[in-house]
Protein backbone atom coordinates (compact mmCIF):
# COMPACT_ATOMS: atom_id res chain seq x y z
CA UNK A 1 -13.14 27.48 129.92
CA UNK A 2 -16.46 29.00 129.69
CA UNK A 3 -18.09 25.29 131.15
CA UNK A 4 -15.90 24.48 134.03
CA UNK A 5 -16.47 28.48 135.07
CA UNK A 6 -19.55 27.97 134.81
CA UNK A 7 -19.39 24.70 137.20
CA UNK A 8 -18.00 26.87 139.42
CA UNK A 9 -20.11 29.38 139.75
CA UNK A 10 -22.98 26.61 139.93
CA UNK A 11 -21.30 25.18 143.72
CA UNK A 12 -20.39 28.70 144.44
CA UNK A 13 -22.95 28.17 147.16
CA UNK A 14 -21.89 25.38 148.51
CA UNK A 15 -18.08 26.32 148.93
CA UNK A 16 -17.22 26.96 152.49
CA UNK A 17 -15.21 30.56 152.90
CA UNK A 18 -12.35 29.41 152.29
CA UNK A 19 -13.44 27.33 149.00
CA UNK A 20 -15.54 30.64 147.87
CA UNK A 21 -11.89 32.63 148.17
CA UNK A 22 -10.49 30.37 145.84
CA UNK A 23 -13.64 29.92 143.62
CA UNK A 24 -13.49 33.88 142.96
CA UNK A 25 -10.21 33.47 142.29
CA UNK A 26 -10.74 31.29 139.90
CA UNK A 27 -12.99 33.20 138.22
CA UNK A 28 -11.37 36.54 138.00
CA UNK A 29 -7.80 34.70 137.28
CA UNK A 30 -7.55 31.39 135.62
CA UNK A 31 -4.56 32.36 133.91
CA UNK A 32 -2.81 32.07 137.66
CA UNK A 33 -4.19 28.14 138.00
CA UNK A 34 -2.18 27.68 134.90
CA UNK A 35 1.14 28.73 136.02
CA UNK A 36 1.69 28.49 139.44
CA UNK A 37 1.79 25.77 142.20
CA UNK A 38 -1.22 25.06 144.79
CA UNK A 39 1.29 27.03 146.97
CA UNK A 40 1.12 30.05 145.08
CA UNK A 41 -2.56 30.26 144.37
CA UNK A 42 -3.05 30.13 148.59
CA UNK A 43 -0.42 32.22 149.36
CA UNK A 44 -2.44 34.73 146.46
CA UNK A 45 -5.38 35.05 148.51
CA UNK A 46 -4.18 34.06 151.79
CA UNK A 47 -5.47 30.53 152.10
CA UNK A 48 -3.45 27.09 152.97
CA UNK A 49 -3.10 24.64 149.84
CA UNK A 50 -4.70 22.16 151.41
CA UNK A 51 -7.89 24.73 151.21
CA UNK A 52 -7.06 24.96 147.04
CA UNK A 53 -6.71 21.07 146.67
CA UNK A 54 -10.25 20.77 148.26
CA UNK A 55 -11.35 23.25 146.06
CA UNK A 56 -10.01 20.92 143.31
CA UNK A 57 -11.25 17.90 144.65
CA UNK A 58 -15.12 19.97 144.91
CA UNK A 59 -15.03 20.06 140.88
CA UNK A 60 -14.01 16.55 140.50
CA UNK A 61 -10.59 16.48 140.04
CA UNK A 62 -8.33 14.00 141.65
CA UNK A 63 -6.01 17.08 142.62
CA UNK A 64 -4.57 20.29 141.66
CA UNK A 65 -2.46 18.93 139.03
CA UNK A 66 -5.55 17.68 136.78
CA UNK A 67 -7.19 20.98 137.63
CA UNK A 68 -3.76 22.74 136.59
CA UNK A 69 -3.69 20.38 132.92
CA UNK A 70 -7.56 21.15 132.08
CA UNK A 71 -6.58 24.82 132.76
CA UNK A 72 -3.69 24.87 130.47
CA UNK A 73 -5.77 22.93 128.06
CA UNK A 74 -8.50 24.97 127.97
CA UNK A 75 -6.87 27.93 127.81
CA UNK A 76 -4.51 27.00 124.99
CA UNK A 77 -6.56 25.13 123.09
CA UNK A 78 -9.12 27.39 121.49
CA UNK A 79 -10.53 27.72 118.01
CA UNK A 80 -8.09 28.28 114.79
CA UNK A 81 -6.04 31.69 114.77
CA UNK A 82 -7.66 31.42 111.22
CA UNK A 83 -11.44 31.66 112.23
CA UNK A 84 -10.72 34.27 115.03
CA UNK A 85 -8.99 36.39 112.52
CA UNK A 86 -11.87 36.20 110.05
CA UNK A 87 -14.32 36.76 113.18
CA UNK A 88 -12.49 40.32 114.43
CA UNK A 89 -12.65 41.26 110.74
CA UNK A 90 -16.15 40.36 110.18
CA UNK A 91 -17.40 42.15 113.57
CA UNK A 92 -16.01 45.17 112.17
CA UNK A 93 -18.17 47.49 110.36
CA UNK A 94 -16.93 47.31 106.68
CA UNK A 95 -17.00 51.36 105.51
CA UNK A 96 -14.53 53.73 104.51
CA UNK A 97 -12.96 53.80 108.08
CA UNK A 98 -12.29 50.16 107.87
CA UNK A 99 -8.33 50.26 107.42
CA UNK A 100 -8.22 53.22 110.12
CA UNK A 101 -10.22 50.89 112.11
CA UNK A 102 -7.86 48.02 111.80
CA UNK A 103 -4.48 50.14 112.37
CA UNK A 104 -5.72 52.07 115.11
CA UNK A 105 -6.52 48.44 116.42
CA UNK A 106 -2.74 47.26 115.74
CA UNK A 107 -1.94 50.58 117.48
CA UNK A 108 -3.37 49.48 120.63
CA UNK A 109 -2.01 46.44 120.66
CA UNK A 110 1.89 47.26 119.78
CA UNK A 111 1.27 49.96 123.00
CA UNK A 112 0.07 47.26 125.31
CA UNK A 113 2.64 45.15 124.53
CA UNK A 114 5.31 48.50 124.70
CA UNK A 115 3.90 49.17 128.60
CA UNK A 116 3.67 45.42 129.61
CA UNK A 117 7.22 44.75 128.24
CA UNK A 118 9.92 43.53 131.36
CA UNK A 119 12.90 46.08 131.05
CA UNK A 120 15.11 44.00 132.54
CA UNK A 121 13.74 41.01 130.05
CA UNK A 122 14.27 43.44 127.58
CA UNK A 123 18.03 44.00 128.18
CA UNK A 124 18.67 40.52 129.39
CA UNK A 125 17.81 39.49 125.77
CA UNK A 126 19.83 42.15 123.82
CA UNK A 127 22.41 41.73 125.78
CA UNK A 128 22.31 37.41 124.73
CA UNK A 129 21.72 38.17 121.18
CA UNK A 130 24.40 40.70 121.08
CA UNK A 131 27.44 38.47 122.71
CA UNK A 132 26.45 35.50 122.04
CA UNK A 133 28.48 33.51 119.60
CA UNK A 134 26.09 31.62 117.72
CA UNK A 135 22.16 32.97 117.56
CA UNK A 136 19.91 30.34 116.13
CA UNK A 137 16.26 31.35 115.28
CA UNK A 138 12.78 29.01 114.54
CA UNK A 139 9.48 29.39 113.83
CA UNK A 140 7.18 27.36 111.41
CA UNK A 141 3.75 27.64 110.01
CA UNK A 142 2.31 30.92 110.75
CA UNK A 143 5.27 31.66 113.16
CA UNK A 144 8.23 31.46 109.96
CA UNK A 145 7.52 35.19 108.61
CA UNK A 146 8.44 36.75 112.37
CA UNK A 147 11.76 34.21 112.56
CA UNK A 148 12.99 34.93 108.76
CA UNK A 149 12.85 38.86 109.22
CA UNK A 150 14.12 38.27 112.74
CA UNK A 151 17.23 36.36 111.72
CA UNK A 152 17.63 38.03 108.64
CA UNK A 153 17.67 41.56 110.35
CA UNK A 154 19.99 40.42 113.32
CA UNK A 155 22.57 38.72 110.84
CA UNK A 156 22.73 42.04 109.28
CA UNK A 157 23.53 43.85 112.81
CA UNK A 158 26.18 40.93 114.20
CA UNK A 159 26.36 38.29 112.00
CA UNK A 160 26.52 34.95 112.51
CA UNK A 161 22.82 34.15 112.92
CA UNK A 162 21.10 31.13 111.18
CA UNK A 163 17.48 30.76 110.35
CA UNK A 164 16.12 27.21 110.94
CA UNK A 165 14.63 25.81 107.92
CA UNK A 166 13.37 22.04 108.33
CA UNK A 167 13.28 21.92 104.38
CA UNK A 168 16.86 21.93 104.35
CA UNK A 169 18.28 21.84 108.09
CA UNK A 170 19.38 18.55 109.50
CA UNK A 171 17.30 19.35 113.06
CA UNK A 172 20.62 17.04 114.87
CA UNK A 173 23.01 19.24 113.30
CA UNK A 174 21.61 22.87 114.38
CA UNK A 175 21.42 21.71 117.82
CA UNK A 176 24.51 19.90 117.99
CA UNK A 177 25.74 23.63 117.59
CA UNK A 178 24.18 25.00 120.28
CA UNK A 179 26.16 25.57 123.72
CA UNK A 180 26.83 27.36 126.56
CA UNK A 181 27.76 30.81 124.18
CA UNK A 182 24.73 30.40 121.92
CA UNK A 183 21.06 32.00 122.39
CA UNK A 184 18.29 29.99 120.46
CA UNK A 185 15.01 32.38 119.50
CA UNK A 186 11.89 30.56 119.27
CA UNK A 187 8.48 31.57 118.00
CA UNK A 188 6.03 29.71 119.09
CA UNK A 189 2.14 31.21 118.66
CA UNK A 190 -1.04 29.12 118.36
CA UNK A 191 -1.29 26.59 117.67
CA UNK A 192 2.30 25.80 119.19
CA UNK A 193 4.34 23.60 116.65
CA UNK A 194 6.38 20.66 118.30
CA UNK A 195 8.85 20.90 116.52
CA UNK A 196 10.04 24.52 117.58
CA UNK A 197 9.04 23.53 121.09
CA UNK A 198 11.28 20.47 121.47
CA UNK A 199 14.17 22.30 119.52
CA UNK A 200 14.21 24.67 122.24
CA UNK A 201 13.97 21.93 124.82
CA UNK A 202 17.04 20.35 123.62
CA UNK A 203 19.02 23.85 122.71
CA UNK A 204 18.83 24.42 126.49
CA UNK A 205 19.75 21.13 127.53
CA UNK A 206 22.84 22.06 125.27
CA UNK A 207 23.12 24.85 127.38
CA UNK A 208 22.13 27.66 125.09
CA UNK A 209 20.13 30.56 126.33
CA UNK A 210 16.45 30.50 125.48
CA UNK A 211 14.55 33.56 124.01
CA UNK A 212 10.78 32.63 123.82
CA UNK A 213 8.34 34.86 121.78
CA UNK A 214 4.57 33.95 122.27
CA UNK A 215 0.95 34.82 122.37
CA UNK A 216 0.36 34.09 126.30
CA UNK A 217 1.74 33.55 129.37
CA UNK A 218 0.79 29.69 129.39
CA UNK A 219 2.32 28.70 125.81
CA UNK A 220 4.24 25.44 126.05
CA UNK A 221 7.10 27.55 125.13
CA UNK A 222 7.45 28.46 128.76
CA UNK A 223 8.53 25.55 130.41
CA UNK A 224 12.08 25.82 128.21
CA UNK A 225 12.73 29.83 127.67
CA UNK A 226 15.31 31.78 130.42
CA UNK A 227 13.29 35.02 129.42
CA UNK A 228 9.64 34.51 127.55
CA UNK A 229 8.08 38.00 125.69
CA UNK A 230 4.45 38.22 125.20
CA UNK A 231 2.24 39.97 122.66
CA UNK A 232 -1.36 38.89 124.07
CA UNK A 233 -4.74 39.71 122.22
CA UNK A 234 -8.31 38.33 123.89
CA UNK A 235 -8.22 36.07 121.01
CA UNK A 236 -5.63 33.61 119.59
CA UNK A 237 -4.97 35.08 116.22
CA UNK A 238 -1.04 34.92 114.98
CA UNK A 239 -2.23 37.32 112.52
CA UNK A 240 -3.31 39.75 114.35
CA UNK A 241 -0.26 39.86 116.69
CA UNK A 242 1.90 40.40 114.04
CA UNK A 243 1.85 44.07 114.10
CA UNK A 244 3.18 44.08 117.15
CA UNK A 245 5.31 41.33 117.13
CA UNK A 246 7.30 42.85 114.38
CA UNK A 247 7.89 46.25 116.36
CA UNK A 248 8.97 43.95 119.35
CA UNK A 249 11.44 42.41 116.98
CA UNK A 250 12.38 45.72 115.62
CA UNK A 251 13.12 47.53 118.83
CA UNK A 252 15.13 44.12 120.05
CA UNK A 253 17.15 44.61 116.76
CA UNK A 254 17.70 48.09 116.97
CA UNK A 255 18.74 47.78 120.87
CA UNK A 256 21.29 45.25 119.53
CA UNK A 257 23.09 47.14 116.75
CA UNK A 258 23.21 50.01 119.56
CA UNK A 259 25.06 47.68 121.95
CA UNK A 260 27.29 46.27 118.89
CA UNK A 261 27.77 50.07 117.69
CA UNK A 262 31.52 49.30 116.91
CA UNK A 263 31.05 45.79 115.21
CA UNK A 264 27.84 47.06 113.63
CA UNK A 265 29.82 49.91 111.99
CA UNK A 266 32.57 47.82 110.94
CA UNK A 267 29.63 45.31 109.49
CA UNK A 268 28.24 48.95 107.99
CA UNK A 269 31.70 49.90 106.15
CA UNK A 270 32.24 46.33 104.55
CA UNK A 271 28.64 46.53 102.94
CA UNK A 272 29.23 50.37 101.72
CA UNK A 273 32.92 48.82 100.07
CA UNK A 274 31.27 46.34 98.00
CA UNK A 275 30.41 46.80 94.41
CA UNK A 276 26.83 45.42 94.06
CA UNK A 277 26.00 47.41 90.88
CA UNK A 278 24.84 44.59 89.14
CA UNK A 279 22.56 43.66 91.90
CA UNK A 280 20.85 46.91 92.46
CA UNK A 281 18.63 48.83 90.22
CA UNK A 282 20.56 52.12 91.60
């Protein structure tokens, strides 16, 4: 991203107004080439998209649609969430403050996501995973902690929720399941796993709503999710989003077994009724 801003800013000069509009645009807001039509991006800044093909055309693209794929590229396709984790870490002073440091740091981050959070996303979603008959979750790689606690956690407020585990799962089956009274929860964070991508692909061509939680508003995920949630850091580092990730998951959760007060407390009594001695220390 850094180059082609660069080219930019390089024929800056030799835009004509209406090319410079778009340049600075582009400079200030990538993200906005990646997701929306040549339409959009003029009707942004008040230009035609005939003006934001040109401006295309000026970097050497054959038309807004390459310029939109080596956006989404670039964007998406960064260095391992491994080495930027390792990097934040490392630019940190190491001293006795150093676990304060990296809290307060998660702290931030779970409050950004808490004020950039969509209400009406928000209780869209709960409002899915509580009625729904069948809630289907996946996430692999660095994505299958967040889905196991997820559908673990939400099983225990409704029931009826199944993890996806490609160990064991027959990948046909699960979405052979899916329909229109079913909700499918994928996590998808970089580096984006196929697999979890295409499941959710073909869960909505089933006709099964589509949660999608991700890293940025550009993931592949996108394309196939009815509602998409966010948890953004200036790097792509699943571990770092965690934090925050989990307290999304956790407020989704609680919001459910709110809605689902009378199942959840009939769910609540069942549990209390069993004799589990031998399971439990006390």
């Amino acid at each position: 991203m850094d180059a082609l801003k660069s080219k930019v800013q390089s024929k800056y000069d030799e835009f004509s107004k209406g090319l410079k509009m778009v340049a600075k645009h582009f400079l200030a807001n990538p993200e906005a080439f990646a997701m929306n039509s040549g339409v959009q991006v003029g009707q942004e800044i008040n230009v035609s998209e005939t003006t934001v093909i040109r401006f295309s055309h000026a970097l050497g693209y054959s038309g807004y649609s390459a310029l939109q794929k080596d956006v989404q590229e670039q964007l998406l396709n960064k260095k391992s969430s491994l080495f930027e984790f390792h990097h934040m870490k490392n630019s940190t002073d190491m001293d006795q403050e150093f676990s304060k440091k990296m809290m307060v740091k998660d702290a931030e981050v779970i409050l950004q996501t808490a004020e950039r959070l969509n209400v009406e996303d928000f209780t869209k979603a709960v409002d899915h995973l509580a009625r729904s008959e069948r809630v289907l979750v996946s996430g692999v790689r660095s994505s299958h902690a967040m889905a196991q606690w997820f559908s673990f956690t939400l099983d225990l407020m409704r029931g009826n929720v199944r993890l996806f585990r490609p160990d064991t799962d027959d990948i046909m089956l699960r979405i052979s399941e899916m329909n229109e009274g079913s909700t499918f929860v994928a996590f998808s964070f970089h580096r984006y796993a196929l697999e979890t991508i295409n499941m959710a692909k073909e869960a909505k061509r089933q006709g099964a709503f589509v949660i999608g939680i991700t890293d940025s508003e550009v993931a592949p995920i996108r394309e196939h999710a009815d509602i998409l949630f966010t948890v953004q850091l200036p790097i792509k580092s699943t571990l770092d989003v965690a934090p925050a990730v989990f307290s999304l998951m956790n407020a989704i959760v609680g919001a459910v077994a709110v809605e689902n007060s009378e199942q959840f407390a009939k769910r609540t009594k069942v549990y209390e009724e069993l004799q589990l001695n031998r399971f439990f220390g006390e």
